[in-house]
PDB file of N, CA and C in Angstrom:
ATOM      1  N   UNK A   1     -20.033  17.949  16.984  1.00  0.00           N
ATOM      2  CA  UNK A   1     -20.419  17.427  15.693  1.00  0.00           C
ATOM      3  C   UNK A   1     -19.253  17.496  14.701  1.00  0.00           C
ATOM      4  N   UNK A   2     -18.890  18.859  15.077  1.00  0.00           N
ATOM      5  CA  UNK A   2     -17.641  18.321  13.833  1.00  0.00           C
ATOM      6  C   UNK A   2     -15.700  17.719  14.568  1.00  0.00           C
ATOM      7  N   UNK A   3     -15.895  17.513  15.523  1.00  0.00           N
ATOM      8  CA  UNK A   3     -15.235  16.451  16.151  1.00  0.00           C
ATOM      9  C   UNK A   3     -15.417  15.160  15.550  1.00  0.00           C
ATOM     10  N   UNK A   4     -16.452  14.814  15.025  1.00  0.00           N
ATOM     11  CA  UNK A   4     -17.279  13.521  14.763  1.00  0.00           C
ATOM     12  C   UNK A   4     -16.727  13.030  13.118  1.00  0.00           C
ATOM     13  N   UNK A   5     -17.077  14.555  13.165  1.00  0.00           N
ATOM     14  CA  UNK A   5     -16.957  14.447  11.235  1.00  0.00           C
ATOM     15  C   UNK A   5     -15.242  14.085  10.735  1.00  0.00           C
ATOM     16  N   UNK A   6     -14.647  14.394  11.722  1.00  0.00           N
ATOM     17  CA  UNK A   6     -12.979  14.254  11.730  1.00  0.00           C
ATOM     18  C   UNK A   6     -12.850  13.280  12.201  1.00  0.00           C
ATOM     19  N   UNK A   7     -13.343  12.215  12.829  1.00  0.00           N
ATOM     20  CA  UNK A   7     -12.786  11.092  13.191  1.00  0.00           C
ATOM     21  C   UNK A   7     -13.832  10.092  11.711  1.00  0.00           C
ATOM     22  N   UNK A   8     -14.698  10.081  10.995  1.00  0.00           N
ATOM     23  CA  UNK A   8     -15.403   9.803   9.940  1.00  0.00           C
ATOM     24  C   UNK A   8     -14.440   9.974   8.693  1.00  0.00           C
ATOM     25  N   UNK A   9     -13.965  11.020   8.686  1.00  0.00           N
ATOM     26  CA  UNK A   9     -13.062  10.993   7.712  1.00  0.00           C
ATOM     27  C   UNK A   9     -11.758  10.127   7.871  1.00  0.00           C
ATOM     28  N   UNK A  10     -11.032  10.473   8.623  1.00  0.00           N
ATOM     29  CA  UNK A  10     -10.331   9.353   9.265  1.00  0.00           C
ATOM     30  C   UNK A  10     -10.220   7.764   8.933  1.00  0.00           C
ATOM     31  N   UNK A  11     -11.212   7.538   9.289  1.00  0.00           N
ATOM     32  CA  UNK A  11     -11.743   6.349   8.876  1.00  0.00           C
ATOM     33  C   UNK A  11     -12.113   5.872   7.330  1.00  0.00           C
ATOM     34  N   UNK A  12     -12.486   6.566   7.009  1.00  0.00           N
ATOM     35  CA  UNK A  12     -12.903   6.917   4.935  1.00  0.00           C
ATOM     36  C   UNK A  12     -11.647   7.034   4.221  1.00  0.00           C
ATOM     37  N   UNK A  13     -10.760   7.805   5.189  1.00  0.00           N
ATOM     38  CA  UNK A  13      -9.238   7.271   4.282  1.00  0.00           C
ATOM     39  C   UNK A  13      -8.738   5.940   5.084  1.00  0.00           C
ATOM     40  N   UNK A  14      -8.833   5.694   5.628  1.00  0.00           N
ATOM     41  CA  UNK A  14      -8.149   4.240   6.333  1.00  0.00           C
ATOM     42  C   UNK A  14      -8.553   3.169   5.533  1.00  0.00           C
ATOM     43  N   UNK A  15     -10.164   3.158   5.313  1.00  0.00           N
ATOM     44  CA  UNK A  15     -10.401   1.843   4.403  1.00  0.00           C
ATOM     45  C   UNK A  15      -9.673   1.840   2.958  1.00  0.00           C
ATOM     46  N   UNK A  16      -9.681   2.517   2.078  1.00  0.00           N
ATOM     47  CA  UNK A  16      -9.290   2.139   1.116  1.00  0.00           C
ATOM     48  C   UNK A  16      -7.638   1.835   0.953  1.00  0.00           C
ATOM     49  N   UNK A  17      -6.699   2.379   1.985  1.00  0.00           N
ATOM     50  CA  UNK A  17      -5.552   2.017   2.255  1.00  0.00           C
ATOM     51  C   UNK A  17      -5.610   0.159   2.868  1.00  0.00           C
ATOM     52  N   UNK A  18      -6.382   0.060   3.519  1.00  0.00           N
ATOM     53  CA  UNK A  18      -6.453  -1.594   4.462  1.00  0.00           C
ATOM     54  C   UNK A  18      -7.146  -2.302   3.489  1.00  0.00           C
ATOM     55  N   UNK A  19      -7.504  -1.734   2.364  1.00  0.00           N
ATOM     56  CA  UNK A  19      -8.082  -2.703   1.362  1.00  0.00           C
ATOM     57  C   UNK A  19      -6.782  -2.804   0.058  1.00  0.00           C
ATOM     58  N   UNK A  20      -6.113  -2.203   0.113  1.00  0.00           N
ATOM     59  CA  UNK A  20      -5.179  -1.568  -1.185  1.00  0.00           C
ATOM     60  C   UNK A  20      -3.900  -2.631  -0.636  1.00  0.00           C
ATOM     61  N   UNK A  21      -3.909  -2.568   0.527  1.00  0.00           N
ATOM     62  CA  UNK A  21      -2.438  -3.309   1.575  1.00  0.00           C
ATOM     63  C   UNK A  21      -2.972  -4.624   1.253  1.00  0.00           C
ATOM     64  N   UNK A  22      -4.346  -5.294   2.028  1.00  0.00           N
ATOM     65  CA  UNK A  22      -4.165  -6.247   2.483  1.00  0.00           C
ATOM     66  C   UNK A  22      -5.515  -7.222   1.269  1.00  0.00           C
ATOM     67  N   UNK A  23      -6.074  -6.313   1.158  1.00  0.00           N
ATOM     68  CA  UNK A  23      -7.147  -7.018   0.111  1.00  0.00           C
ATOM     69  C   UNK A  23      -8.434  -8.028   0.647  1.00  0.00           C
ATOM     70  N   UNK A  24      -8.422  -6.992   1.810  1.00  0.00           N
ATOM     71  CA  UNK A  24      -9.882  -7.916   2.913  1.00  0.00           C
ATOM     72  C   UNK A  24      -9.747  -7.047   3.601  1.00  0.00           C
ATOM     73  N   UNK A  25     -11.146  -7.456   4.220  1.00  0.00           N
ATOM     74  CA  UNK A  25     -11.126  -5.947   5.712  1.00  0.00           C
ATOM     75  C   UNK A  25     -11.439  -7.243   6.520  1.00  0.00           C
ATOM     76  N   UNK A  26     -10.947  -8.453   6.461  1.00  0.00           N
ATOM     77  CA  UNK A  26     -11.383  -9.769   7.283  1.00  0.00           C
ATOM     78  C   UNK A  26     -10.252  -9.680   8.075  1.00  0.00           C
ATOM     79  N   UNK A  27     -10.328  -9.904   9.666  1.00  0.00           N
ATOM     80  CA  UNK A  27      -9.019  -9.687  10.566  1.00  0.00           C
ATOM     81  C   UNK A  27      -8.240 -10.808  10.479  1.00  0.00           C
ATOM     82  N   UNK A  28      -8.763 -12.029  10.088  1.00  0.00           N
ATOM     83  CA  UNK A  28      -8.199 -13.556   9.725  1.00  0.00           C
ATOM     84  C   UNK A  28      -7.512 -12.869   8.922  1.00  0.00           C
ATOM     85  N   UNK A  29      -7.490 -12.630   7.710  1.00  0.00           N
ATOM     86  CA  UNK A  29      -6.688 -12.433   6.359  1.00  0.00           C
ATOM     87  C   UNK A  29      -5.377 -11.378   7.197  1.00  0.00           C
ATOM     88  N   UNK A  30      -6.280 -10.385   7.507  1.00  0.00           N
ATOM     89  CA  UNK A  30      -4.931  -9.031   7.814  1.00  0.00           C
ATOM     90  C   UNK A  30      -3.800  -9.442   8.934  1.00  0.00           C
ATOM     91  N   UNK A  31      -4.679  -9.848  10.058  1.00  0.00           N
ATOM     92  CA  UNK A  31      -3.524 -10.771  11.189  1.00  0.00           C
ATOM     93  C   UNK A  31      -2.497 -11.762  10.361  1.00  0.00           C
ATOM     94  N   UNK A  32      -2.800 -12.409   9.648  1.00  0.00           N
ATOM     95  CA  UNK A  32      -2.116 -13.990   8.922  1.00  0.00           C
ATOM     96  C   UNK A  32      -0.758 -12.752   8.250  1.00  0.00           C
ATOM     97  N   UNK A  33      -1.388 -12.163   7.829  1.00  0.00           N
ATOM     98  CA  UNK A  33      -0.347 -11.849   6.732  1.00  0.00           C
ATOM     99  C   UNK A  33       0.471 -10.652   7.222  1.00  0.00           C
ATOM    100  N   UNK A  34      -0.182  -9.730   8.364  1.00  0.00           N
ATOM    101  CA  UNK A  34       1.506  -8.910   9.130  1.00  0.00           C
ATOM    102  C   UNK A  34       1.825  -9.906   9.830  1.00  0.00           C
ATOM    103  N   UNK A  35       1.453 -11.148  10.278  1.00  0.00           N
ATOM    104  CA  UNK A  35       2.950 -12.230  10.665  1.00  0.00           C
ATOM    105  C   UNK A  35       3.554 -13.381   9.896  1.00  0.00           C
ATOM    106  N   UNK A  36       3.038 -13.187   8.096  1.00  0.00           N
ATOM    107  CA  UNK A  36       4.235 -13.508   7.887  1.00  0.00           C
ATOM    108  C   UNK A  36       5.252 -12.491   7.096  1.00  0.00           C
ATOM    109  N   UNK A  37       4.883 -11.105   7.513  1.00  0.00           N
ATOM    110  CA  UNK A  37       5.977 -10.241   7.249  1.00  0.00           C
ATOM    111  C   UNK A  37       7.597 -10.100   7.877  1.00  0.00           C
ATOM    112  N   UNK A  38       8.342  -9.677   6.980  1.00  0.00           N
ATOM    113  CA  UNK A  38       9.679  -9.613   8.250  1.00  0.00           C
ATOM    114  C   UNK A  38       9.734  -8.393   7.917  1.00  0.00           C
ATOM    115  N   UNK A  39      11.004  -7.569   8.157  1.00  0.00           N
ATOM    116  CA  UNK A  39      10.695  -6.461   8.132  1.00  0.00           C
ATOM    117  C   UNK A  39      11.272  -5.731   6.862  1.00  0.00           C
ATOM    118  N   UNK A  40      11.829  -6.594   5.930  1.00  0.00           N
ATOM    119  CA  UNK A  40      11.818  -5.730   4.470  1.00  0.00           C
ATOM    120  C   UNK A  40      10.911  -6.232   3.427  1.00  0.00           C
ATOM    121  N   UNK A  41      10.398  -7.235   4.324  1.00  0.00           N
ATOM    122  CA  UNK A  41       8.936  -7.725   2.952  1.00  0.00           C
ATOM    123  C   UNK A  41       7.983  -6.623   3.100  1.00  0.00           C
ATOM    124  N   UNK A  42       7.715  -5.482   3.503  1.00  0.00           N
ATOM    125  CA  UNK A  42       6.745  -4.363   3.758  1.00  0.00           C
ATOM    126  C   UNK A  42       7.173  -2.890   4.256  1.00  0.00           C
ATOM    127  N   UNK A  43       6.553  -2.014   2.882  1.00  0.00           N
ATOM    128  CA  UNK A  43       6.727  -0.832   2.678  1.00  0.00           C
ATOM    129  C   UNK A  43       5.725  -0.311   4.096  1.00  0.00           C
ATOM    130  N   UNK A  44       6.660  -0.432   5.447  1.00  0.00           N
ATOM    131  CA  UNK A  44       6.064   0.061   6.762  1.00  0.00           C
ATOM    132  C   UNK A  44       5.361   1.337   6.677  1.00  0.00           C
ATOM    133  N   UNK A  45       5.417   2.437   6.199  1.00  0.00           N
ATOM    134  CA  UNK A  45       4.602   3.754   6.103  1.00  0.00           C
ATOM    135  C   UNK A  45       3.240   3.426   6.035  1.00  0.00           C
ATOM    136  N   UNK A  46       2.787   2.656   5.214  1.00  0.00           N
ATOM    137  CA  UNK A  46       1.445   2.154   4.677  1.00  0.00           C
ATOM    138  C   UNK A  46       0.861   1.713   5.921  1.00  0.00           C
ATOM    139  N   UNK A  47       1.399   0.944   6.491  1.00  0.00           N
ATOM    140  CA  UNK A  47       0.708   0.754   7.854  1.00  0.00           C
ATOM    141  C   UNK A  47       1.075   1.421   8.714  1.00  0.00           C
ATOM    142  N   UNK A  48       1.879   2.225   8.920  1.00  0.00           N
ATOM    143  CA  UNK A  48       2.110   3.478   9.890  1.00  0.00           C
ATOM    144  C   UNK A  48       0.984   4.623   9.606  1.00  0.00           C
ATOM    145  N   UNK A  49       0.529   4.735   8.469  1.00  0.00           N
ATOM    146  CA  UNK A  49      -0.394   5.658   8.215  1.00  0.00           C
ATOM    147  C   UNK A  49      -1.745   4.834   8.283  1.00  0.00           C
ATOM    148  N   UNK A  50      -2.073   3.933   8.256  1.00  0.00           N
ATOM    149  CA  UNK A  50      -3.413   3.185   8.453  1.00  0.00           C
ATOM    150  C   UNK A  50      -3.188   3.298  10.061  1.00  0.00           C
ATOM    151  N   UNK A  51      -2.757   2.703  10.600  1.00  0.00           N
ATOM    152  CA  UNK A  51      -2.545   2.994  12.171  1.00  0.00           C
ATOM    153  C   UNK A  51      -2.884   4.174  13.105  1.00  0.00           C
ATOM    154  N   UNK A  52      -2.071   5.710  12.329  1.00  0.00           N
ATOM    155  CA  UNK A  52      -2.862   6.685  12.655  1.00  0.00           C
ATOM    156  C   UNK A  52      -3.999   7.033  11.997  1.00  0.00           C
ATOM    157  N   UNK A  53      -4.534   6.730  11.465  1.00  0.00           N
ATOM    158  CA  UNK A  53      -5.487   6.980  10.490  1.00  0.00           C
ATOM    159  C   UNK A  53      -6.851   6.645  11.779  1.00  0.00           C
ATOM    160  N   UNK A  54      -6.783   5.041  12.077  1.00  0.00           N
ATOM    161  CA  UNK A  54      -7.684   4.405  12.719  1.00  0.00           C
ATOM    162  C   UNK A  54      -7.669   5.467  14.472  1.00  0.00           C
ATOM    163  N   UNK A  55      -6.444   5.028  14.805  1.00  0.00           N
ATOM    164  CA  UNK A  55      -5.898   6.037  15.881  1.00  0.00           C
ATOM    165  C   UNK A  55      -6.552   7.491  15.773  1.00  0.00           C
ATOM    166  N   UNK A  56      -6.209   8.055  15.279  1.00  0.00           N
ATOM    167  CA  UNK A  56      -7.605   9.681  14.825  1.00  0.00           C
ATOM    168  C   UNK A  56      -8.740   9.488  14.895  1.00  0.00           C
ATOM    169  N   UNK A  57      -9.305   8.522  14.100  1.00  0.00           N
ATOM    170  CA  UNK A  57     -11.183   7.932  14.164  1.00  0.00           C
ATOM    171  C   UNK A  57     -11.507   7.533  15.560  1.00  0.00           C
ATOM    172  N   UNK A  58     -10.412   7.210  16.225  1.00  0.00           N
ATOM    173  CA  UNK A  58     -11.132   6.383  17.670  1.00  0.00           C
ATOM    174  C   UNK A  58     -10.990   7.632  18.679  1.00  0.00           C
ATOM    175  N   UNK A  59      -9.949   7.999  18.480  1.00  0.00           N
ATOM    176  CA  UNK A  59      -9.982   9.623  19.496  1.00  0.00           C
ATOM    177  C   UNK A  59     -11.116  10.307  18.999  1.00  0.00           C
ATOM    178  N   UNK A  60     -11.565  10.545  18.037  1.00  0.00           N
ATOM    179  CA  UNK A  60     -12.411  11.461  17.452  1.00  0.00           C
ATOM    180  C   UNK A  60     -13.920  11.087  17.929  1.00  0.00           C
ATOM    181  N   UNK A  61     -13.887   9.997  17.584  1.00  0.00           N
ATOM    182  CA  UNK A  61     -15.212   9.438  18.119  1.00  0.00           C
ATOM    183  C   UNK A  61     -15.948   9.047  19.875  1.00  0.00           C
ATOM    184  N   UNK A  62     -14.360   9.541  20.225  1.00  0.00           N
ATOM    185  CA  UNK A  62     -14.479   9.409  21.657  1.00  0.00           C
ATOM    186  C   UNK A  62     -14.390  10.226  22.124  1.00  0.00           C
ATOM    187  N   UNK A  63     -13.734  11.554  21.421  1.00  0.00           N
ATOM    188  CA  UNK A  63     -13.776  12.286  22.367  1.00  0.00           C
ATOM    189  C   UNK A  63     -12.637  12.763  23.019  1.00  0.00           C
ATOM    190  N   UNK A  64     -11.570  11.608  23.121  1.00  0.00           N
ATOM    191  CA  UNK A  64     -10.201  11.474  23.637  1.00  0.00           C
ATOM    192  C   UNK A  64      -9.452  13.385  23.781  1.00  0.00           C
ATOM    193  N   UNK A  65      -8.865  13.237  24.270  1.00  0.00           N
ATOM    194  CA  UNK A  65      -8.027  14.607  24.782  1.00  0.00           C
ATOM    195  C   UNK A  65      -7.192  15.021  23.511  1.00  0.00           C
ATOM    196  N   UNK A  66      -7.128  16.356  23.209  1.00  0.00           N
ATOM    197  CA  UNK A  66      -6.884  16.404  22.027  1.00  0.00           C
ATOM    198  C   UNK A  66      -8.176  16.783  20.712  1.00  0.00           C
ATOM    199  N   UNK A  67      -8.811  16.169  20.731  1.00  0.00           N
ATOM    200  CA  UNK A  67     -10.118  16.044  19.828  1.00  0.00           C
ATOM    201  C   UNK A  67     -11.521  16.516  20.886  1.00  0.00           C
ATOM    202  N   UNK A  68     -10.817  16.839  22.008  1.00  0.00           N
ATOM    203  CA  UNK A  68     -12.639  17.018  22.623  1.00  0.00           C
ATOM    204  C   UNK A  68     -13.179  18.811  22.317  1.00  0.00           C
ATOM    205  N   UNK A  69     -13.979  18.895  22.750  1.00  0.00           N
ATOM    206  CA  UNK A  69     -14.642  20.109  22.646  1.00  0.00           C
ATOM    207  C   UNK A  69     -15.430  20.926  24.282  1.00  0.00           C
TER     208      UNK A  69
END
């Protein structure tokens, strides 16, 4: 249970970062626009940390090695 609660949180900070970046949680919008990034049009951390962010919630919720009990 509280494996669970750590991958929930996880996730609770991820959204408001993927909403703050991209301004939709629509995958049309978010796909379109990391390709037309190059690589100094974007402060990369922001999505390095949404990345693990999501990455933590999915181990967590699974269970994954690392997060199990």
């Amino acid at each position: 249970m509280v494996v669970n609660r750590v991958g929930d949180c996880a996730f609770i900070l991820a959204l408001p970062l993927i909403l703050l970046n991209f301004g939709s949680f629509n995958f049309q919008t978010i796909f379109s626009t990391l390709g037309s990034l190059t690589w100094f049009d974007y402060f990369y951390s922001d999505l390095d940390v949404i990345c693990l962010l999501l990455f933590i919630a999915a181990m967590a919720k699974s269970a994954q090695l690392g997060l199990h009990t």
